[in-house]
PDB file of N, CA and C in Angstrom:
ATOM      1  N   UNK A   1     -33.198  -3.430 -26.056  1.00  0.00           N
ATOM      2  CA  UNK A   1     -33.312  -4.641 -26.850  1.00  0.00           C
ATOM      3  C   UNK A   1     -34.591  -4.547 -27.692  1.00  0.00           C
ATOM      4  N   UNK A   2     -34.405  -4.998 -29.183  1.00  0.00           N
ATOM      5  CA  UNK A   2     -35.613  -4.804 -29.780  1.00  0.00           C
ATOM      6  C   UNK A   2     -36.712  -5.991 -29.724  1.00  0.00           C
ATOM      7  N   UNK A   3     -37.782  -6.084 -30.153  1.00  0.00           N
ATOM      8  CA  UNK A   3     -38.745  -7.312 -30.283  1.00  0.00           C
ATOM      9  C   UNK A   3     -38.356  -8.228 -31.179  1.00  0.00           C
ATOM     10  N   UNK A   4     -37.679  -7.721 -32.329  1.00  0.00           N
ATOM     11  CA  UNK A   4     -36.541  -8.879 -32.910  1.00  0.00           C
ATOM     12  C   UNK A   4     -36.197  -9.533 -32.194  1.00  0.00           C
ATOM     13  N   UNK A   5     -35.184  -9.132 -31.160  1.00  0.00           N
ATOM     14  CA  UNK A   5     -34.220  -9.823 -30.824  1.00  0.00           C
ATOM     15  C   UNK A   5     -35.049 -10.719 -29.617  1.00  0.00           C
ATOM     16  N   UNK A   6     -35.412 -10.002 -29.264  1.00  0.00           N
ATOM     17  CA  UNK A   6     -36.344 -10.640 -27.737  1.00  0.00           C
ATOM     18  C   UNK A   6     -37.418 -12.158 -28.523  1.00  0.00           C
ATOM     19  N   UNK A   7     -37.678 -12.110 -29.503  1.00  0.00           N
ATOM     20  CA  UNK A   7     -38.443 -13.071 -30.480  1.00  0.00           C
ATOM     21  C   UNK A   7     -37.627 -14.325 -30.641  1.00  0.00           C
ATOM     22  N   UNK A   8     -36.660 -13.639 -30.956  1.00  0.00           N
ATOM     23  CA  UNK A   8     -35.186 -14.810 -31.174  1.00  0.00           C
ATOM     24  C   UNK A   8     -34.997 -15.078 -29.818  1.00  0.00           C
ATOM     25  N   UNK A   9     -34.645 -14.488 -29.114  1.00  0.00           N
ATOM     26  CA  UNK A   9     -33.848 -15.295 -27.739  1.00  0.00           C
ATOM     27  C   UNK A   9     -34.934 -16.769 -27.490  1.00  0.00           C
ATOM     28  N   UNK A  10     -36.685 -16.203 -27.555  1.00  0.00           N
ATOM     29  CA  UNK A  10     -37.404 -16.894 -27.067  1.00  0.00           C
ATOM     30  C   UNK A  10     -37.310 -17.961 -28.456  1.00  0.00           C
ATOM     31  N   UNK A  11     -37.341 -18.036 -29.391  1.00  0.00           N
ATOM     32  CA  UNK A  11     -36.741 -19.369 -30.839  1.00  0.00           C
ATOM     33  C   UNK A  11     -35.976 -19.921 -30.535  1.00  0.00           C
ATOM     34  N   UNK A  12     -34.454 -19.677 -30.202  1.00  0.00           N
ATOM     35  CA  UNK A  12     -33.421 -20.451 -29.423  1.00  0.00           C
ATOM     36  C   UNK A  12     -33.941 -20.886 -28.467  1.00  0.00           C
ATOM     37  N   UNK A  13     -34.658 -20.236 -27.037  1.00  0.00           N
ATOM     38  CA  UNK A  13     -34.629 -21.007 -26.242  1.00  0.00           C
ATOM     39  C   UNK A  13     -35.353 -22.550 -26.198  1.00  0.00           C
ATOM     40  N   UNK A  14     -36.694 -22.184 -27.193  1.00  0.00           N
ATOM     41  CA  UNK A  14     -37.534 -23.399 -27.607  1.00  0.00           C
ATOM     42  C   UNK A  14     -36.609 -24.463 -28.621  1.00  0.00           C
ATOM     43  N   UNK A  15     -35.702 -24.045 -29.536  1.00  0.00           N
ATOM     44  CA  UNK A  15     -34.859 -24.986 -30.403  1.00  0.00           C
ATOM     45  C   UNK A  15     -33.455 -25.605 -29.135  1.00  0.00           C
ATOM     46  N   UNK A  16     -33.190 -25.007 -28.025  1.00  0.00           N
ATOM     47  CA  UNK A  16     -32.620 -25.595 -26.961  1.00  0.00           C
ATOM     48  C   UNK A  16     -33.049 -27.253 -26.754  1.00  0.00           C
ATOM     49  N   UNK A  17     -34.332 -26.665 -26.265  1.00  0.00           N
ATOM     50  CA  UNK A  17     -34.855 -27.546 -25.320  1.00  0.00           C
ATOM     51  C   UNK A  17     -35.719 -28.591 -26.133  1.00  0.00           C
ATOM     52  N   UNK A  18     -35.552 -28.463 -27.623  1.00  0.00           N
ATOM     53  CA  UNK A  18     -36.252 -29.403 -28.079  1.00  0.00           C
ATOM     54  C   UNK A  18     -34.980 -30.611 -28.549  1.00  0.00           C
ATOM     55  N   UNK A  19     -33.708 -29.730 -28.907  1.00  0.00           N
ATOM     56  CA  UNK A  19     -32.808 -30.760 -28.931  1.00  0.00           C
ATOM     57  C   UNK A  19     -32.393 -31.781 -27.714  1.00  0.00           C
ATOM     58  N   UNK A  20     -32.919 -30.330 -26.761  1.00  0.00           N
ATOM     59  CA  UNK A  20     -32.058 -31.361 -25.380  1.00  0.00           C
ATOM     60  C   UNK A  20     -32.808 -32.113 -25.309  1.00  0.00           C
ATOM     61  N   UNK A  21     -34.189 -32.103 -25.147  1.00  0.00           N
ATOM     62  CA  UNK A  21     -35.295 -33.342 -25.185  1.00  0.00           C
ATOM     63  C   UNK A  21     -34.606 -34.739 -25.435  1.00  0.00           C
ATOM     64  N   UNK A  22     -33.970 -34.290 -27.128  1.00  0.00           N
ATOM     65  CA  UNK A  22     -33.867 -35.620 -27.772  1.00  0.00           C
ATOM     66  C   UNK A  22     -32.296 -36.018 -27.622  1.00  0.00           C
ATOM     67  N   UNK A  23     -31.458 -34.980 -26.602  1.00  0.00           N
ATOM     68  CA  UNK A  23     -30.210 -35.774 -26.479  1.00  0.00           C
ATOM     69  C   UNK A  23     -29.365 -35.162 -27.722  1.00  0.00           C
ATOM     70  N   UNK A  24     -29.795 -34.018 -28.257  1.00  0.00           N
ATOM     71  CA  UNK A  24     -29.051 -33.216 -29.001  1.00  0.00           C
ATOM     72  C   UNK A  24     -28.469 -31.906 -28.754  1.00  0.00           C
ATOM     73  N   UNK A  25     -27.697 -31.071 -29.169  1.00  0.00           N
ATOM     74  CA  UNK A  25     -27.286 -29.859 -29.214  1.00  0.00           C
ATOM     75  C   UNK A  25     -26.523 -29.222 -30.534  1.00  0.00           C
ATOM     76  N   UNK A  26     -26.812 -27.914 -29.938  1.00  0.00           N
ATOM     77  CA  UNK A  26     -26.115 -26.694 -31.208  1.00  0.00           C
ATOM     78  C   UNK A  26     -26.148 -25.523 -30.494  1.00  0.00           C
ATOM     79  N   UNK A  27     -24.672 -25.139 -30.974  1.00  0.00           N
ATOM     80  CA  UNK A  27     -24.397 -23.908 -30.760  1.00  0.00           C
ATOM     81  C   UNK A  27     -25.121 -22.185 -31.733  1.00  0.00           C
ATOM     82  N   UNK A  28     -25.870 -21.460 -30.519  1.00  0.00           N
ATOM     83  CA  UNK A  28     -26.750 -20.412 -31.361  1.00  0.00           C
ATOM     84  C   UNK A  28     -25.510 -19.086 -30.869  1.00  0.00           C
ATOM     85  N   UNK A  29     -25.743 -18.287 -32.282  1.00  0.00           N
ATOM     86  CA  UNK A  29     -24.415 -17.072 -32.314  1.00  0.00           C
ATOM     87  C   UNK A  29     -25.689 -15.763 -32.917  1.00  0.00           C
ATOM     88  N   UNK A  30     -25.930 -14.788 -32.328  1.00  0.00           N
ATOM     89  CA  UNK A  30     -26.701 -14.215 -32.897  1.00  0.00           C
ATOM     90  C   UNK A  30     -25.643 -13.009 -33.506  1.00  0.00           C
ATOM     91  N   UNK A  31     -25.512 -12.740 -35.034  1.00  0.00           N
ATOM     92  CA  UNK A  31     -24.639 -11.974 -35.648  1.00  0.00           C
ATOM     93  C   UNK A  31     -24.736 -10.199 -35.293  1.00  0.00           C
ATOM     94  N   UNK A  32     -24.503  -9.408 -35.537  1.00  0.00           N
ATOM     95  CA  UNK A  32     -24.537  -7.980 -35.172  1.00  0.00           C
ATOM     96  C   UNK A  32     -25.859  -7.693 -35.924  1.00  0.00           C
ATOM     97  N   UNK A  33     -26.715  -7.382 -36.590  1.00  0.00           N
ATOM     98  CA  UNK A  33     -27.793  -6.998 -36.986  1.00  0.00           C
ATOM     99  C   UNK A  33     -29.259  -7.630 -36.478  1.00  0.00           C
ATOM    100  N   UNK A  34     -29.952  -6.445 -36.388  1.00  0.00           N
ATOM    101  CA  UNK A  34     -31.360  -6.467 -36.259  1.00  0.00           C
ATOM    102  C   UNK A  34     -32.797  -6.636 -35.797  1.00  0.00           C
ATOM    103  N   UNK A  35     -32.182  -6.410 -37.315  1.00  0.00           N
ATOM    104  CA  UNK A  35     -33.895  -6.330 -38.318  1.00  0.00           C
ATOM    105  C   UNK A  35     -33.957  -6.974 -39.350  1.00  0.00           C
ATOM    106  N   UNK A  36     -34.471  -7.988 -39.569  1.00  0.00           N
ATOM    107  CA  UNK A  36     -34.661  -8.790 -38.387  1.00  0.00           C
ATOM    108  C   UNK A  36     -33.760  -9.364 -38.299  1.00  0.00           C
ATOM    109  N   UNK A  37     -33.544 -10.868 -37.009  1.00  0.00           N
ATOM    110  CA  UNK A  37     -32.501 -10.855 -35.623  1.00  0.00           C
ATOM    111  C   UNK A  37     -31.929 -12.053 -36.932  1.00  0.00           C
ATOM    112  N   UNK A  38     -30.756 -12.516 -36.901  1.00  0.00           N
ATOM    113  CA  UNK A  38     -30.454 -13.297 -37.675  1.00  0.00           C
ATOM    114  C   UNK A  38     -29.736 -14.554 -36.490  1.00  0.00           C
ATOM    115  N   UNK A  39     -29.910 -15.515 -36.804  1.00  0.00           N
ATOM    116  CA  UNK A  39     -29.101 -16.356 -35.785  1.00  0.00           C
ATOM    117  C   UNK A  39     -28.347 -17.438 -36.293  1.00  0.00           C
ATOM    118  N   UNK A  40     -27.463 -18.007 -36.113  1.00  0.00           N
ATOM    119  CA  UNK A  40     -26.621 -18.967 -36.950  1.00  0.00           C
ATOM    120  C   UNK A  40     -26.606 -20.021 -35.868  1.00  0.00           C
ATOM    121  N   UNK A  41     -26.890 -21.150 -36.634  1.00  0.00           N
ATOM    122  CA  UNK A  41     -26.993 -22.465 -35.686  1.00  0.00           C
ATOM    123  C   UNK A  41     -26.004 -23.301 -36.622  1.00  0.00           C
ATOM    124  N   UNK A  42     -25.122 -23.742 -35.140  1.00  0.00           N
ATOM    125  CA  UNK A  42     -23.911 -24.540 -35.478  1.00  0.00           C
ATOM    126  C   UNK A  42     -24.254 -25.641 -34.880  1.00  0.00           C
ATOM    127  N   UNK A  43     -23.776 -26.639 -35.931  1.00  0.00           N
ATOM    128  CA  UNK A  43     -23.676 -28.320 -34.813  1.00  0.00           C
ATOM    129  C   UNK A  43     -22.555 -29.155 -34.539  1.00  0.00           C
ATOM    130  N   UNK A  44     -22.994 -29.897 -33.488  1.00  0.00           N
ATOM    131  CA  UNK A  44     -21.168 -30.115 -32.681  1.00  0.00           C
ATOM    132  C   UNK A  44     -20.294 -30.925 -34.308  1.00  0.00           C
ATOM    133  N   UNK A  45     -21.207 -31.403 -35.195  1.00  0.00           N
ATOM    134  CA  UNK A  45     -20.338 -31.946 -36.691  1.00  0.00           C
ATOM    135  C   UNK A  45     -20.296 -31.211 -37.658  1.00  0.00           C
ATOM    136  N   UNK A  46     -20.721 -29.768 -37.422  1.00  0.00           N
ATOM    137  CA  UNK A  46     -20.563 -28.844 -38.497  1.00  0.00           C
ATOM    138  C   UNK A  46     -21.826 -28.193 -39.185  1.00  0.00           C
ATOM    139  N   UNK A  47     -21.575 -27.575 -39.687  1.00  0.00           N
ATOM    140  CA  UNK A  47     -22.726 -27.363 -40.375  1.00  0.00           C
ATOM    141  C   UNK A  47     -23.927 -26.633 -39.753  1.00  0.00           C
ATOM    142  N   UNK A  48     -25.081 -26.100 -40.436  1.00  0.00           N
ATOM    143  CA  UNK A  48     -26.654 -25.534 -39.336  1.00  0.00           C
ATOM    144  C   UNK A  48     -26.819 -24.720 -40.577  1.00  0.00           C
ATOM    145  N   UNK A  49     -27.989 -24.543 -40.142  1.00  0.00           N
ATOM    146  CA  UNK A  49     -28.750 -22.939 -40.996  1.00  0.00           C
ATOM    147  C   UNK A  49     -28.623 -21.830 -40.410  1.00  0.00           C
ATOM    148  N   UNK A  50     -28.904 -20.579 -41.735  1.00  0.00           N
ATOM    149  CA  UNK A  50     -28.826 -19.267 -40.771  1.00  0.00           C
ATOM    150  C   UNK A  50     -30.515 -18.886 -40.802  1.00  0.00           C
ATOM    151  N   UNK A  51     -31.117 -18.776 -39.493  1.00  0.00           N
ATOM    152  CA  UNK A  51     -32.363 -17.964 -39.080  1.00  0.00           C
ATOM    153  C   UNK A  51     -32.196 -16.312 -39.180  1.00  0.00           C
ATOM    154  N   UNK A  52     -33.476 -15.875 -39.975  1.00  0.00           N
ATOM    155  CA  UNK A  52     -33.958 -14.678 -39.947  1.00  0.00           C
ATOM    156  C   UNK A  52     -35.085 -14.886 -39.448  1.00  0.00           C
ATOM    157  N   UNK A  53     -35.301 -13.758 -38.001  1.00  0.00           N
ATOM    158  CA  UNK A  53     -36.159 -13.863 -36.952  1.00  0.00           C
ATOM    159  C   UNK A  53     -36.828 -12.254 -37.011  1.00  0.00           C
ATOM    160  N   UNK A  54     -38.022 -12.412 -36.788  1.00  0.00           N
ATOM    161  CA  UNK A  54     -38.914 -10.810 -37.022  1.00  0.00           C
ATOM    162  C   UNK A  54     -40.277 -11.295 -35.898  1.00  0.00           C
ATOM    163  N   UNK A  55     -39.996 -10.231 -34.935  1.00  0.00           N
ATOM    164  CA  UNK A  55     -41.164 -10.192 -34.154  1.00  0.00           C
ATOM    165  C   UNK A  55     -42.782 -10.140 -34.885  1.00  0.00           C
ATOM    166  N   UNK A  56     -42.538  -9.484 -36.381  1.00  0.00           N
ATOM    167  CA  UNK A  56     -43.786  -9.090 -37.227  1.00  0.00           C
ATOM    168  C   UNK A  56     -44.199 -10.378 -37.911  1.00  0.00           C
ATOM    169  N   UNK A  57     -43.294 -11.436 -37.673  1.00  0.00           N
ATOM    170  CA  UNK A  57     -43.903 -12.713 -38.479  1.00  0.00           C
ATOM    171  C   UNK A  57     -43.899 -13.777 -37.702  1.00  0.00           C
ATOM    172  N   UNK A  58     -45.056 -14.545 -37.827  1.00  0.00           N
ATOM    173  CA  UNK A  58     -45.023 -16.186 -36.955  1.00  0.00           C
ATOM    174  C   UNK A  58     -44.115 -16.991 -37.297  1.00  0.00           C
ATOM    175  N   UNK A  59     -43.706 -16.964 -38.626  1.00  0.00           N
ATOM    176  CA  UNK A  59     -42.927 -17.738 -39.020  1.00  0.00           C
ATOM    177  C   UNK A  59     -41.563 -17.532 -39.612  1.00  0.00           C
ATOM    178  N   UNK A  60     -40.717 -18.664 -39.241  1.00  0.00           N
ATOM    179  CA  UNK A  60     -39.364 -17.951 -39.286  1.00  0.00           C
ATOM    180  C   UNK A  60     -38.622 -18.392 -40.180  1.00  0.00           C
ATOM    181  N   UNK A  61     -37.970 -17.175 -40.802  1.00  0.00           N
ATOM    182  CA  UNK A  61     -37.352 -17.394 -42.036  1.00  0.00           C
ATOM    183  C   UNK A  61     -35.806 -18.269 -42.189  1.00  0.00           C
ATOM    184  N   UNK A  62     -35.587 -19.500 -43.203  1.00  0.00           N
ATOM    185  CA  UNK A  62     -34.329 -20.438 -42.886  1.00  0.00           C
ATOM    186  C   UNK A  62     -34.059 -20.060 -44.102  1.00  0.00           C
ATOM    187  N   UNK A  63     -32.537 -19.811 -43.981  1.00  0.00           N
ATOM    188  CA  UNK A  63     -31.921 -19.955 -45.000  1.00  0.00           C
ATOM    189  C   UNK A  63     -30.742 -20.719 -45.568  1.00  0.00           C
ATOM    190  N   UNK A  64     -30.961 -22.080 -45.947  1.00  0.00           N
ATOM    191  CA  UNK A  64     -30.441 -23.284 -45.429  1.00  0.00           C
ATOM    192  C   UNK A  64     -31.073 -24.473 -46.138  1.00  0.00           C
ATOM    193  N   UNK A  65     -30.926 -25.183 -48.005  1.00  0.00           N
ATOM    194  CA  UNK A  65     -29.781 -23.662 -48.867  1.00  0.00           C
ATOM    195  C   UNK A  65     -30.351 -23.665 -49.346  1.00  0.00           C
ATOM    196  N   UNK A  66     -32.091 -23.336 -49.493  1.00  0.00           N
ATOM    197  CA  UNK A  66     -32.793 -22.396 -50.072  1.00  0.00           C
ATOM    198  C   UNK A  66     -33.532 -21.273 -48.879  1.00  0.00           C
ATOM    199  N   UNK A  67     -33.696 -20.617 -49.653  1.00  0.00           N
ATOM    200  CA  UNK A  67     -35.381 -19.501 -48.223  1.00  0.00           C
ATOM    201  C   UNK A  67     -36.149 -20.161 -48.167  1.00  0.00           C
ATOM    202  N   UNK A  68     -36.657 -20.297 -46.986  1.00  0.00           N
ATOM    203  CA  UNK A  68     -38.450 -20.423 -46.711  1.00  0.00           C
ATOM    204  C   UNK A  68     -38.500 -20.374 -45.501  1.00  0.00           C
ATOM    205  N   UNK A  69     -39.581 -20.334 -45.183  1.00  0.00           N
ATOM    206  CA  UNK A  69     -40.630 -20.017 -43.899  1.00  0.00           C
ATOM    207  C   UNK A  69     -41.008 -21.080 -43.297  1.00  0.00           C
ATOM    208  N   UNK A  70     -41.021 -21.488 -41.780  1.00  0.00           N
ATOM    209  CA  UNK A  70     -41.407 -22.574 -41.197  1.00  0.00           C
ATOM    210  C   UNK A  70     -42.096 -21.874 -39.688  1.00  0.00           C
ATOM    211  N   UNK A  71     -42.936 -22.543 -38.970  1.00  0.00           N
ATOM    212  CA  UNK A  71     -43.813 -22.202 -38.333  1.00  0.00           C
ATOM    213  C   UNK A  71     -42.714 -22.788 -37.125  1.00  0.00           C
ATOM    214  N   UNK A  72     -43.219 -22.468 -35.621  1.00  0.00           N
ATOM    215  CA  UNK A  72     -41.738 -23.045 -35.004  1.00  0.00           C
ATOM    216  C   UNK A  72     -42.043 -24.344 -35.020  1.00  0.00           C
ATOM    217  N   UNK A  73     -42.939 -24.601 -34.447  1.00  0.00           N
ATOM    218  CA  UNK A  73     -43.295 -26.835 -34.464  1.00  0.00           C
ATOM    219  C   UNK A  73     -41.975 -27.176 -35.771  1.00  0.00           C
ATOM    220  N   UNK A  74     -42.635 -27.558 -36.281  1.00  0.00           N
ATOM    221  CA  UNK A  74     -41.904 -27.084 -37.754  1.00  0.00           C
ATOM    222  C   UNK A  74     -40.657 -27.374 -38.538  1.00  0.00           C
ATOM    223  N   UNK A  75     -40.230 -25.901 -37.827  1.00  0.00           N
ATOM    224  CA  UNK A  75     -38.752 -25.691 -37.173  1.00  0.00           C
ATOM    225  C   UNK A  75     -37.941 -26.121 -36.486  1.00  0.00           C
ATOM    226  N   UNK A  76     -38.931 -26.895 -35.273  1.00  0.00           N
ATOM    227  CA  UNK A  76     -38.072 -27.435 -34.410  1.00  0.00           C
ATOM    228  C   UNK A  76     -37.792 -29.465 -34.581  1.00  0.00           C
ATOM    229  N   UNK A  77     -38.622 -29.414 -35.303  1.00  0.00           N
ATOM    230  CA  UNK A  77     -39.010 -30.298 -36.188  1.00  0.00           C
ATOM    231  C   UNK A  77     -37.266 -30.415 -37.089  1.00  0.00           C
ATOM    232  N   UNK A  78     -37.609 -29.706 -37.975  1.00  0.00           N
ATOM    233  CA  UNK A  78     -36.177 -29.439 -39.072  1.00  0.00           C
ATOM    234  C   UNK A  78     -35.083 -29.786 -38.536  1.00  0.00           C
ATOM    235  N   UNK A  79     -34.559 -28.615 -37.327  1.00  0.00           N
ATOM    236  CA  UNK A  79     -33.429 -28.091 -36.799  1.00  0.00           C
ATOM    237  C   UNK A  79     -33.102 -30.110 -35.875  1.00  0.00           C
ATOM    238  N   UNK A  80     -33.758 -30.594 -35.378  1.00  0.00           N
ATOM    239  CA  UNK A  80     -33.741 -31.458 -34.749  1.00  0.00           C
ATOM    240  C   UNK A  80     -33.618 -32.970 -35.849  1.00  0.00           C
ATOM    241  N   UNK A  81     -34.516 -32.920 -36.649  1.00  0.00           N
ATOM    242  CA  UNK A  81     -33.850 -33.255 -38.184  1.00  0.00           C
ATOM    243  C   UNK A  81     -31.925 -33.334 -38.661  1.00  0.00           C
ATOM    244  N   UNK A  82     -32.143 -32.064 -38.893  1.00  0.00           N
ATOM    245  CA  UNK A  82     -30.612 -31.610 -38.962  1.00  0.00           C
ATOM    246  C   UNK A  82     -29.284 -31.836 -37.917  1.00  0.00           C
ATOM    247  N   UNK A  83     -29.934 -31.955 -36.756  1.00  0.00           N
ATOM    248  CA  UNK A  83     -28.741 -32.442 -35.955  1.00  0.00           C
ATOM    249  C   UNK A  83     -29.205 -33.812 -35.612  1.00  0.00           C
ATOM    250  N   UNK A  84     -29.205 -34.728 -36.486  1.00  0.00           N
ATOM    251  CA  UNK A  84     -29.566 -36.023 -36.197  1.00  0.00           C
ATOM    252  C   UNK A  84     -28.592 -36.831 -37.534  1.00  0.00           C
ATOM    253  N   UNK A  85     -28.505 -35.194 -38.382  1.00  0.00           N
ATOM    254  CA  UNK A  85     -27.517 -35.554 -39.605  1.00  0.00           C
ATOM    255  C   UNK A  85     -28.316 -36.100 -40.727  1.00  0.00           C
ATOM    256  N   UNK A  86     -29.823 -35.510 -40.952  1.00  0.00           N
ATOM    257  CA  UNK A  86     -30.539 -35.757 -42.383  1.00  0.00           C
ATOM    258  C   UNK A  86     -30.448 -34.660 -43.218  1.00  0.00           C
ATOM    259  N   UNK A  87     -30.115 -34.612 -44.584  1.00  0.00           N
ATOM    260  CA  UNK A  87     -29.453 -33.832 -45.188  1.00  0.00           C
ATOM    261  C   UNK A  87     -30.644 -32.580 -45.168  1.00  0.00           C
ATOM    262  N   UNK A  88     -30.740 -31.207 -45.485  1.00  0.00           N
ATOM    263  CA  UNK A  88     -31.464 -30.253 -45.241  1.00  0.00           C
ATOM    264  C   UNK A  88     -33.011 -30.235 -46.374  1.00  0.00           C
ATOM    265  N   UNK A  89     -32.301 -30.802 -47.711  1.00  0.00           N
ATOM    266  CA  UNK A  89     -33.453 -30.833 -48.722  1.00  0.00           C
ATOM    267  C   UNK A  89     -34.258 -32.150 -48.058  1.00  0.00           C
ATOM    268  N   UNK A  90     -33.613 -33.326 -47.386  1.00  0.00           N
ATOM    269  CA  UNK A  90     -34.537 -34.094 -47.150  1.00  0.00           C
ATOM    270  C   UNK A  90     -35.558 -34.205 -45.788  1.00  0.00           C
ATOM    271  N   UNK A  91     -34.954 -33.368 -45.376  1.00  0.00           N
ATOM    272  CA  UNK A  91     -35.853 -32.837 -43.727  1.00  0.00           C
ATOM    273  C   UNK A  91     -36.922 -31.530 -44.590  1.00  0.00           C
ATOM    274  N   UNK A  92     -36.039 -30.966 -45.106  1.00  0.00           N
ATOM    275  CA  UNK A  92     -37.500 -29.924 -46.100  1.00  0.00           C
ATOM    276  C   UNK A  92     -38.709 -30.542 -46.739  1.00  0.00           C
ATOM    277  N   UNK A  93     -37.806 -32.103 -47.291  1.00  0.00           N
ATOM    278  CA  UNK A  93     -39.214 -32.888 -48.115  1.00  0.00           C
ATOM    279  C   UNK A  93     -40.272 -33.595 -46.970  1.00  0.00           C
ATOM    280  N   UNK A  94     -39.672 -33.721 -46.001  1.00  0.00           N
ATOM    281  CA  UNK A  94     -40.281 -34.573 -44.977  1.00  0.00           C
ATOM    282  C   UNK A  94     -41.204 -33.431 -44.401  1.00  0.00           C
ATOM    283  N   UNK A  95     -40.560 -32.307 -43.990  1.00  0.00           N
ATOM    284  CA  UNK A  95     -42.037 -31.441 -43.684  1.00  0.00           C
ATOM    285  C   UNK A  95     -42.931 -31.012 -44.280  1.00  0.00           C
ATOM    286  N   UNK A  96     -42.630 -30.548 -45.814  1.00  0.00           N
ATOM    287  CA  UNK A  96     -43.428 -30.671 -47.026  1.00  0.00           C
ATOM    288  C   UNK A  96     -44.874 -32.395 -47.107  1.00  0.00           C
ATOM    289  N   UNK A  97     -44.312 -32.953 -47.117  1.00  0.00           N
ATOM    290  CA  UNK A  97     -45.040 -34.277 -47.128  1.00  0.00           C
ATOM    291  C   UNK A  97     -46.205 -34.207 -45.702  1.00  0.00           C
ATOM    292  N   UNK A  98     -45.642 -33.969 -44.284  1.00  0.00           N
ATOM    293  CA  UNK A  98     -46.869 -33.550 -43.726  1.00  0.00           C
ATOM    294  C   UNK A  98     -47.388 -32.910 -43.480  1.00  0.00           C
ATOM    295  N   UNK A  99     -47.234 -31.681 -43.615  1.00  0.00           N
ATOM    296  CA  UNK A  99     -48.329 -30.862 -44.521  1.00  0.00           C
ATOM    297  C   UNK A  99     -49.481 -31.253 -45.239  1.00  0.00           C
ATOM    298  N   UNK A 100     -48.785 -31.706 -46.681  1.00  0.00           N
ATOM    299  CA  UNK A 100     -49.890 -32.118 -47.253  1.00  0.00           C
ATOM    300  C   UNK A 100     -51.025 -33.169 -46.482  1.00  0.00           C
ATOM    301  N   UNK A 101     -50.145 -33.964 -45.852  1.00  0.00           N
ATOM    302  CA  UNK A 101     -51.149 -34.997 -45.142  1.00  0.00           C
ATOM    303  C   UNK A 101     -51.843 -33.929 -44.018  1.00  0.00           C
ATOM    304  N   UNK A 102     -51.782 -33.035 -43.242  1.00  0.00           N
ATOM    305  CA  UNK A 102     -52.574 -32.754 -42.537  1.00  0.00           C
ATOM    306  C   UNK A 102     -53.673 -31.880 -43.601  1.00  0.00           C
ATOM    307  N   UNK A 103     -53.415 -31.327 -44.399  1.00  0.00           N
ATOM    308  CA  UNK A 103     -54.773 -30.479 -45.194  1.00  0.00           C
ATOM    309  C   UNK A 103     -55.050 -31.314 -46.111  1.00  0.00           C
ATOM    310  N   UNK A 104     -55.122 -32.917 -46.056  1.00  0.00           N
ATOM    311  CA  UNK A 104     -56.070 -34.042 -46.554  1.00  0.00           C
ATOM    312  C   UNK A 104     -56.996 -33.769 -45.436  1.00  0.00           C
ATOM    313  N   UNK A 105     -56.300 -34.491 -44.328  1.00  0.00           N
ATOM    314  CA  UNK A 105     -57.000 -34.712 -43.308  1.00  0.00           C
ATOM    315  C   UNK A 105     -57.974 -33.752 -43.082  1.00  0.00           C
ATOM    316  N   UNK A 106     -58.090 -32.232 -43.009  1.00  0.00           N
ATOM    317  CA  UNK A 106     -58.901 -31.018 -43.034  1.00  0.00           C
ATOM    318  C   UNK A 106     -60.117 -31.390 -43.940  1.00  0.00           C
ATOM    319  N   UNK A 107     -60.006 -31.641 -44.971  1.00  0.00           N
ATOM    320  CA  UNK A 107     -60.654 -31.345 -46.184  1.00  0.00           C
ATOM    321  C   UNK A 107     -61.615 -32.299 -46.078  1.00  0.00           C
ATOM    322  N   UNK A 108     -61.891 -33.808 -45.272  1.00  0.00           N
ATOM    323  CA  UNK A 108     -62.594 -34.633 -44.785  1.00  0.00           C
ATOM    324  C   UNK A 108     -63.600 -34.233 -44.040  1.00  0.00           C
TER     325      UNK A 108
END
């Protein structure tokens, strides 16, 4: 098993348990490749993003329906977003927005 994949198992297992937290779920399918690990997250109403997962990066790549990079907090943040049924650009704007508010807060 590569560090890809071993990276991913441990992403799913944290995007598990953050849904179950909140009384959510999704089905994770990891596809035949890699490098890096790709994972497809399904939800019981349809729909999910596909993850590109790389042991060489902290942050993990969504593609879902643009690219970008999210840190896992983040991520788990999003994905938990998304199965709550907020559309994907507006869970993107919502993590975008605190962001900015935390590197106000820094800059104080």
């Amino acid at each position: 098993m590569t560090d890809n994949v071993v990276r991913a198992e441990e992403v799913v297992e944290y995007l598990r348990q953050r849904l179950s937290a909140e009384g959510l779920s999704a089905t994770f399918e990891f596809p035949l490749y890699e490098h890096p690990c790709g994972v497809d997250v399904e939800f019981p109403a349809g729909g999910g993003p596909h993850l590109e997962i790389s042991a060489a990066f902290a942050e993990v790549r969504v593609l879902d329906p643009v690219d970008f990079g999210l840190s896992l907090t983040d991520l788990g943040d999003y994905v938990v977003m998304l199965a709550r049924g907020v559309p994907p650009k507006d869970a993107l704007k919502v993590l975008q927005g605190k962001d900015r508010r935390a590197r106000w807060w820094r800059r104080r």
